[in-house]
Protein backbone atom coordinates (compact mmCIF):
# COMPACT_ATOMS: atom_id res chain seq x y z
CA UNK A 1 38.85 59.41 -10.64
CA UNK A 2 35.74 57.95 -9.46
CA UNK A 3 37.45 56.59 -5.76
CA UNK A 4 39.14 60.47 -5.51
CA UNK A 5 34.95 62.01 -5.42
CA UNK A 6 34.46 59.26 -3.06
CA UNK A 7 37.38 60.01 -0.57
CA UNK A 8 36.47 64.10 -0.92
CA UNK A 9 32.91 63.54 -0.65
CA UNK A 10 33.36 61.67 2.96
CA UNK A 11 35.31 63.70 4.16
CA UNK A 12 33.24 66.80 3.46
CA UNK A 13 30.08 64.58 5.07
CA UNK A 14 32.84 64.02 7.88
CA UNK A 15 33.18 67.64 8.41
CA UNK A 16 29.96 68.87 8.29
CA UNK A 17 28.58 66.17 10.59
CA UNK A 18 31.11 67.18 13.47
CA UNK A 19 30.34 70.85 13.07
CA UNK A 20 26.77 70.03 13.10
CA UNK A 21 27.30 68.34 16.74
CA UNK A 22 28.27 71.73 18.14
CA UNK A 23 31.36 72.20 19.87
CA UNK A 24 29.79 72.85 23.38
CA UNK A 25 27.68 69.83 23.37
CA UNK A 26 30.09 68.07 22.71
CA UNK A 27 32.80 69.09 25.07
CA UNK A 28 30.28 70.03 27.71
CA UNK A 29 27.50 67.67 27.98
CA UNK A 30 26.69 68.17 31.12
CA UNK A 31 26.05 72.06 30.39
CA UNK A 32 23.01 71.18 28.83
CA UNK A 33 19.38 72.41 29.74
CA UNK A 34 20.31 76.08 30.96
CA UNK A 35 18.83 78.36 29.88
CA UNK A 36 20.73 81.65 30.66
CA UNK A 37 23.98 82.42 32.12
CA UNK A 38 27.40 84.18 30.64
CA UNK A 39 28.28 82.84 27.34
CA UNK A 40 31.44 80.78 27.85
CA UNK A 41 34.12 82.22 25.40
CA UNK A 42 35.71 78.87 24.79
CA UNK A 43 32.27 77.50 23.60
CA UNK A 44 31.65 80.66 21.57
CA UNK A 45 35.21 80.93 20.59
CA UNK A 46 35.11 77.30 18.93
CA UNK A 47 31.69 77.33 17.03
CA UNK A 48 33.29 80.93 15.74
CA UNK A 49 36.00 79.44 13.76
CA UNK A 50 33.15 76.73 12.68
CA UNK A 51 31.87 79.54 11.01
CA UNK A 52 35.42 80.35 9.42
CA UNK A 53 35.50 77.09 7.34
CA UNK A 54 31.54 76.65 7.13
CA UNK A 55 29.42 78.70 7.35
CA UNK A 56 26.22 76.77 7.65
CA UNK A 57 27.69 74.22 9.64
CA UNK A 58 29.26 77.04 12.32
CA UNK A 59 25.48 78.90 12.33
CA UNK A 60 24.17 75.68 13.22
CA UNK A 61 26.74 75.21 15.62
CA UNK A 62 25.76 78.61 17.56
CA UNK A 63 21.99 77.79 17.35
CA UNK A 64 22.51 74.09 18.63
CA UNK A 65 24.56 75.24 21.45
CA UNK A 66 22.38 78.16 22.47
CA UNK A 67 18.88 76.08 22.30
CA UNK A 68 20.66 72.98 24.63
CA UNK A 69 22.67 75.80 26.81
CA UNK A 70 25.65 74.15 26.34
CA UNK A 71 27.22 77.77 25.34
CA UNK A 72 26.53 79.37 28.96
CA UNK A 73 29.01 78.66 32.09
CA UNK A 74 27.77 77.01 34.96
CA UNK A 75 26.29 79.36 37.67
CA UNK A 76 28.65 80.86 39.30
CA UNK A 77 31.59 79.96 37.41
CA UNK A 78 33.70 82.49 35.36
CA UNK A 79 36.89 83.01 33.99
CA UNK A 80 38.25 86.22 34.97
CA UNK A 81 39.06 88.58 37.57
CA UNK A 82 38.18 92.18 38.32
CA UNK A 83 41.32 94.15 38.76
CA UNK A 84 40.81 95.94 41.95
CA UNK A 85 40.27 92.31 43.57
CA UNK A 86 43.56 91.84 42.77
CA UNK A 87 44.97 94.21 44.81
CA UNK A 88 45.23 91.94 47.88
CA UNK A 89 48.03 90.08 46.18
CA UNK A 90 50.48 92.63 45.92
CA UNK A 91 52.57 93.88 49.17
CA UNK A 92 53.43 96.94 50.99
CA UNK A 93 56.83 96.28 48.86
CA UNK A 94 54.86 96.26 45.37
CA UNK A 95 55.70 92.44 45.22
CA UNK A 96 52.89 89.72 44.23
CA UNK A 97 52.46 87.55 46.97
CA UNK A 98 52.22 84.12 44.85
CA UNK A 99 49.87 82.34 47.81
CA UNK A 100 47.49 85.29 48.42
CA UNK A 101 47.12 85.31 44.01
CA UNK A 102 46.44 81.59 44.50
CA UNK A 103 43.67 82.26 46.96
CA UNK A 104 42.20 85.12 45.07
CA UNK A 105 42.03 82.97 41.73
CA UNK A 106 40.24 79.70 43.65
CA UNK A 107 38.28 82.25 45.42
CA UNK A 108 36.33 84.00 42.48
CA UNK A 109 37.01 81.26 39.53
CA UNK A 110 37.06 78.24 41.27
CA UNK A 111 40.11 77.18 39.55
CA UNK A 112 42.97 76.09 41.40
CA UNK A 113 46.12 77.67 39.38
CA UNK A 114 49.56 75.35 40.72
CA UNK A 115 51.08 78.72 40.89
CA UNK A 116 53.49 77.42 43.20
CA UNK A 117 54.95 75.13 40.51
CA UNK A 118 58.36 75.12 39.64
CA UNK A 119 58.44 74.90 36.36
CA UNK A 120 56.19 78.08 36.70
CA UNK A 121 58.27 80.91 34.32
CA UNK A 122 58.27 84.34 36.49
CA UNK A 123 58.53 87.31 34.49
CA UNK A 124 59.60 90.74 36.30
CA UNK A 125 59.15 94.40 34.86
CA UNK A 126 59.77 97.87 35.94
CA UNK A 127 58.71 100.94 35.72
CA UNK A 128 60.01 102.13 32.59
CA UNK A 129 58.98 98.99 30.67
CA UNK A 130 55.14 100.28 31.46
CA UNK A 131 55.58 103.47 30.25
CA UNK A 132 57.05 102.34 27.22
CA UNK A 133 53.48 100.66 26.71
CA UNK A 134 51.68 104.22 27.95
CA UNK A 135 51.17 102.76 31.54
CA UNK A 136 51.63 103.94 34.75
CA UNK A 137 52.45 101.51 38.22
CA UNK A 138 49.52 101.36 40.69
CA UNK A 139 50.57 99.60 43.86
């Protein structure tokens, strides 16, 4: 009985000590020392379900990764794409032009998508698919 309180007890201190290290300090060292920026959603999305199974530890998490700025992007970096940018991509034909998407997505992410890949699964729709979901095409 004694040996079971052991094995739970370290691996409660286990788990507490590796939500206390903050998930974007962790994963992003070499985020740390900004100060401001756009809160990375990973970053906040993994010290969130810290908070789901602790909720000390997770807090902690937050507040470690917001005082070392591990939590914010770099400058300049970000992880989506306004809509009407996207426009360029799609043809006089209403087809997505897969190398013009390419170049949009490395232009304002910096992320080089191998869109050209393929393994790459291609899904197609039509019109009456959107308005089953209330939507209307806009090419």
């Amino acid at each position: 009985m004694r040996t079971a309180n052991r094995v739970v007890g370290g691996v409660l201190a286990v788990a507490l000590f590796t939500q206390l290290a903050a998930c974007g300090s962790l994963f992003f060292p070499d985020r740390r020392g900004q100060i401001e920026g756009r809160v990375d959603p990973l970053v906040a999305g993994l010290d969130a379900i810290g908070i789901l199974f602790y909720v000390i530890p997770g807090l902690i998490a937050f507040a470690v990764d917001f005082a070392t700025g591990a939590i914010y992007l770099p400058e300049g970096q970000q992880y989506s794409v306004a809509p009407e940018r996207l426009h360029d991509a799609i043809g006089a034909d209403g087809q997505v032009d897969p190398a013009r998407l390419k170049a949009i997505i490395l232009r304002e992410t910096g992320h080089d998508l191998p869109l050209d890949d393929p393994r790459l699964i291609r899904h197609s729709g039509n019109a009456q698919q959107l308005a089953a979901y209330g939507l209307r095409p806009a090419a």
